[in-house]
C-alpha atoms as a PDB file:
ATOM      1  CA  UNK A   1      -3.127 -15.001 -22.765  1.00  0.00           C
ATOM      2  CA  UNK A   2      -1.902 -15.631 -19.137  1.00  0.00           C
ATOM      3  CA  UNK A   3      -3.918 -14.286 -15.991  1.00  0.00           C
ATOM      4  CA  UNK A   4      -1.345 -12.264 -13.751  1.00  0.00           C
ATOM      5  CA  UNK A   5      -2.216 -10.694 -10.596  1.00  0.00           C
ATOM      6  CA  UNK A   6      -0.429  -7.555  -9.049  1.00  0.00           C
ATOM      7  CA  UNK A   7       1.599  -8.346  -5.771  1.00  0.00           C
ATOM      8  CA  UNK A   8       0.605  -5.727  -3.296  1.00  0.00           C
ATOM      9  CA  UNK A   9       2.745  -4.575  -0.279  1.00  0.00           C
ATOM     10  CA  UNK A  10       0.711  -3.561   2.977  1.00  0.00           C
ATOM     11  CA  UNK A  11       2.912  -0.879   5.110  1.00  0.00           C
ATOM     12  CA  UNK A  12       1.298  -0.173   8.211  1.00  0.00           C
ATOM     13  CA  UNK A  13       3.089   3.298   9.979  1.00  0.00           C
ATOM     14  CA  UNK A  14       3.581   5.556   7.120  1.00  0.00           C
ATOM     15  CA  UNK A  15       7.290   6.899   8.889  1.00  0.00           C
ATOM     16  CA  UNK A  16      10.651   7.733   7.208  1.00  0.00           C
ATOM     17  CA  UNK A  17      12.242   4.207   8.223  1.00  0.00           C
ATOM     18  CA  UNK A  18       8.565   2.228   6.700  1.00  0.00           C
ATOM     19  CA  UNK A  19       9.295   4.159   3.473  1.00  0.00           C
ATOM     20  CA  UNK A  20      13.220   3.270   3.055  1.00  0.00           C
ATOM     21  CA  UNK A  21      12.022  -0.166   3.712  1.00  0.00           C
ATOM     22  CA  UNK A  22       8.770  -0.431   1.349  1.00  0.00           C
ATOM     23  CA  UNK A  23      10.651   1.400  -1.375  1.00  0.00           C
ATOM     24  CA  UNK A  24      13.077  -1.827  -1.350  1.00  0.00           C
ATOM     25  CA  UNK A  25      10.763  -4.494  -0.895  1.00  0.00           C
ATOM     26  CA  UNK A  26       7.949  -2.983  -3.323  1.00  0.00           C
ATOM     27  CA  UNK A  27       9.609  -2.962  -6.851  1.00  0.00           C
ATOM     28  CA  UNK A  28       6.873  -3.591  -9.177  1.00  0.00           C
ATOM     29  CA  UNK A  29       4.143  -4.064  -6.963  1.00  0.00           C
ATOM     30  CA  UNK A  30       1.322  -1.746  -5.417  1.00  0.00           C
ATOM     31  CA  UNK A  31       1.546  -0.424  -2.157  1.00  0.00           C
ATOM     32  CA  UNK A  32      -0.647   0.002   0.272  1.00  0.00           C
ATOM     33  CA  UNK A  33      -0.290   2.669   2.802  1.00  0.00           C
ATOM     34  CA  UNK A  34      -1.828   2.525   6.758  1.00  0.00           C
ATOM     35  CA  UNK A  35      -1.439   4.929   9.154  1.00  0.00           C
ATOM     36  CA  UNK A  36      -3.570   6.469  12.546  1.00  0.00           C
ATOM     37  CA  UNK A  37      -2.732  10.026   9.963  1.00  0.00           C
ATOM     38  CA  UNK A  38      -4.760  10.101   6.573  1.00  0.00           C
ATOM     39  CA  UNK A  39      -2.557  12.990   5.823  1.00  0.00           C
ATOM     40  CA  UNK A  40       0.770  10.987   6.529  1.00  0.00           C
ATOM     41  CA  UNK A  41      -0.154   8.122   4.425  1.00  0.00           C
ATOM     42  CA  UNK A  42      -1.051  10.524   1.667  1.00  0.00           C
ATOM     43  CA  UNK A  43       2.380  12.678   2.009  1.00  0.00           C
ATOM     44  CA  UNK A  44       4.352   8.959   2.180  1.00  0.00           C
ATOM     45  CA  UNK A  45       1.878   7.923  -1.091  1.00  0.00           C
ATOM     46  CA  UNK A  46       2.889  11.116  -3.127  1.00  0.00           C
ATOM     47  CA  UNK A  47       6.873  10.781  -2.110  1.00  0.00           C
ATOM     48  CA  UNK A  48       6.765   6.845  -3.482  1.00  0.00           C
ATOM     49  CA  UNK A  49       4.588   7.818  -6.140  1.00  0.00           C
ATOM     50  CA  UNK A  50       7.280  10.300  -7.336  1.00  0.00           C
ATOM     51  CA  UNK A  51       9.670   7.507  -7.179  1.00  0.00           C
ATOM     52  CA  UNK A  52       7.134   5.362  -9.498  1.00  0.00           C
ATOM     53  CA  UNK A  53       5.446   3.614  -7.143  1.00  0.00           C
ATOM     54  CA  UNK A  54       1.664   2.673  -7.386  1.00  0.00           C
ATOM     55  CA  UNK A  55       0.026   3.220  -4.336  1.00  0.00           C
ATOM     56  CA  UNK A  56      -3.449   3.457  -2.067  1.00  0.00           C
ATOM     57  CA  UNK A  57      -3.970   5.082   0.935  1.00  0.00           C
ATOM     58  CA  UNK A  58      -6.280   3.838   4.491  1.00  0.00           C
ATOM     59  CA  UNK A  59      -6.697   5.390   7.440  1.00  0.00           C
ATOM     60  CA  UNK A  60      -6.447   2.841   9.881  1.00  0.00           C
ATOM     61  CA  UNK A  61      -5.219   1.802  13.651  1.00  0.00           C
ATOM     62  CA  UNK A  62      -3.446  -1.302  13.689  1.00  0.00           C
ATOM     63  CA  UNK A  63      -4.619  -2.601  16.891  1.00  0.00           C
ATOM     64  CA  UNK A  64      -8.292  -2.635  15.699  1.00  0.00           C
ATOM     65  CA  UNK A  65      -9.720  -5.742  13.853  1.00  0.00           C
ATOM     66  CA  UNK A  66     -11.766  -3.735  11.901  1.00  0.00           C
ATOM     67  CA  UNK A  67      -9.597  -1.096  10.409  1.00  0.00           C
ATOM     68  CA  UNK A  68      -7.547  -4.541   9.617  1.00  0.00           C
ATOM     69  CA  UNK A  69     -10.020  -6.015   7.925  1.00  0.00           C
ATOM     70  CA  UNK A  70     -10.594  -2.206   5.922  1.00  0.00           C
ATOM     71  CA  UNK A  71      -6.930  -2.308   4.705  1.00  0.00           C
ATOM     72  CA  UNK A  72      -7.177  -6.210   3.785  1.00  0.00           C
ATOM     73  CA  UNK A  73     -10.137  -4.952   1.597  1.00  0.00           C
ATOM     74  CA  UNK A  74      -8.175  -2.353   0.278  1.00  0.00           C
ATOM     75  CA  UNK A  75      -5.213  -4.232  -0.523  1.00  0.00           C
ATOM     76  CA  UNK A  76      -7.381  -7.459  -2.258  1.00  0.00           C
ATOM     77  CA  UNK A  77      -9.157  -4.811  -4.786  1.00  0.00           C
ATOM     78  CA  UNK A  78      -5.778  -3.783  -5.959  1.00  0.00           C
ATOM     79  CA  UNK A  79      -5.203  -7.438  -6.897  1.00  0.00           C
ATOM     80  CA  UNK A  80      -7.165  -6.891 -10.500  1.00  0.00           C
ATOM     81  CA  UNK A  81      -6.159  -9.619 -12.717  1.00  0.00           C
ATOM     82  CA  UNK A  82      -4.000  -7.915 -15.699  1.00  0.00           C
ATOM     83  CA  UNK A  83      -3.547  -9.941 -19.238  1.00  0.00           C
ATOM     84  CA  UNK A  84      -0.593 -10.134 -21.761  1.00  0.00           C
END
């Protein structure tokens, strides 16, 4: 039994040019979405997740240390250990 944990890709800015570029570099992993616009994130979330991505959404401004430290929270609970 080996103890694998799920890479995670943080995309902070939830734009058309952010997606292209997560939707290459995010093959197998989970994504996490940031934006200032809940209801970007969530319309960039449902696009990847049509594409068969796995993915979390945050709320969050990227000059503030605590909506930083939010989406670091966010993106360290998706790393659940999986087993095979």
């Amino acid at each position: 039994m080996s103890n694998n944990k799920k890479e995670v890709a943080v995309l902070f800015g939830t734009g058309s040019i952010g997606q292209a570029i997560i939707s290459r570099i995010a093959v197998g992993k989970h994504v996490v979405l940031a934006d200032y616009s809940i209801e970007n994130a969530q319309k960039a979330a449902s696009i990847l997740e049509n594409a068969g991505y796995e993915c979390s959404t945050i709320k969050a401004d990227p000059g503030s240390k605590e909506d930083i430290c939010r989406v670091v929270d966010v993106a360290a609970s998706s790393l659940a250990p999986t087993y095979s």
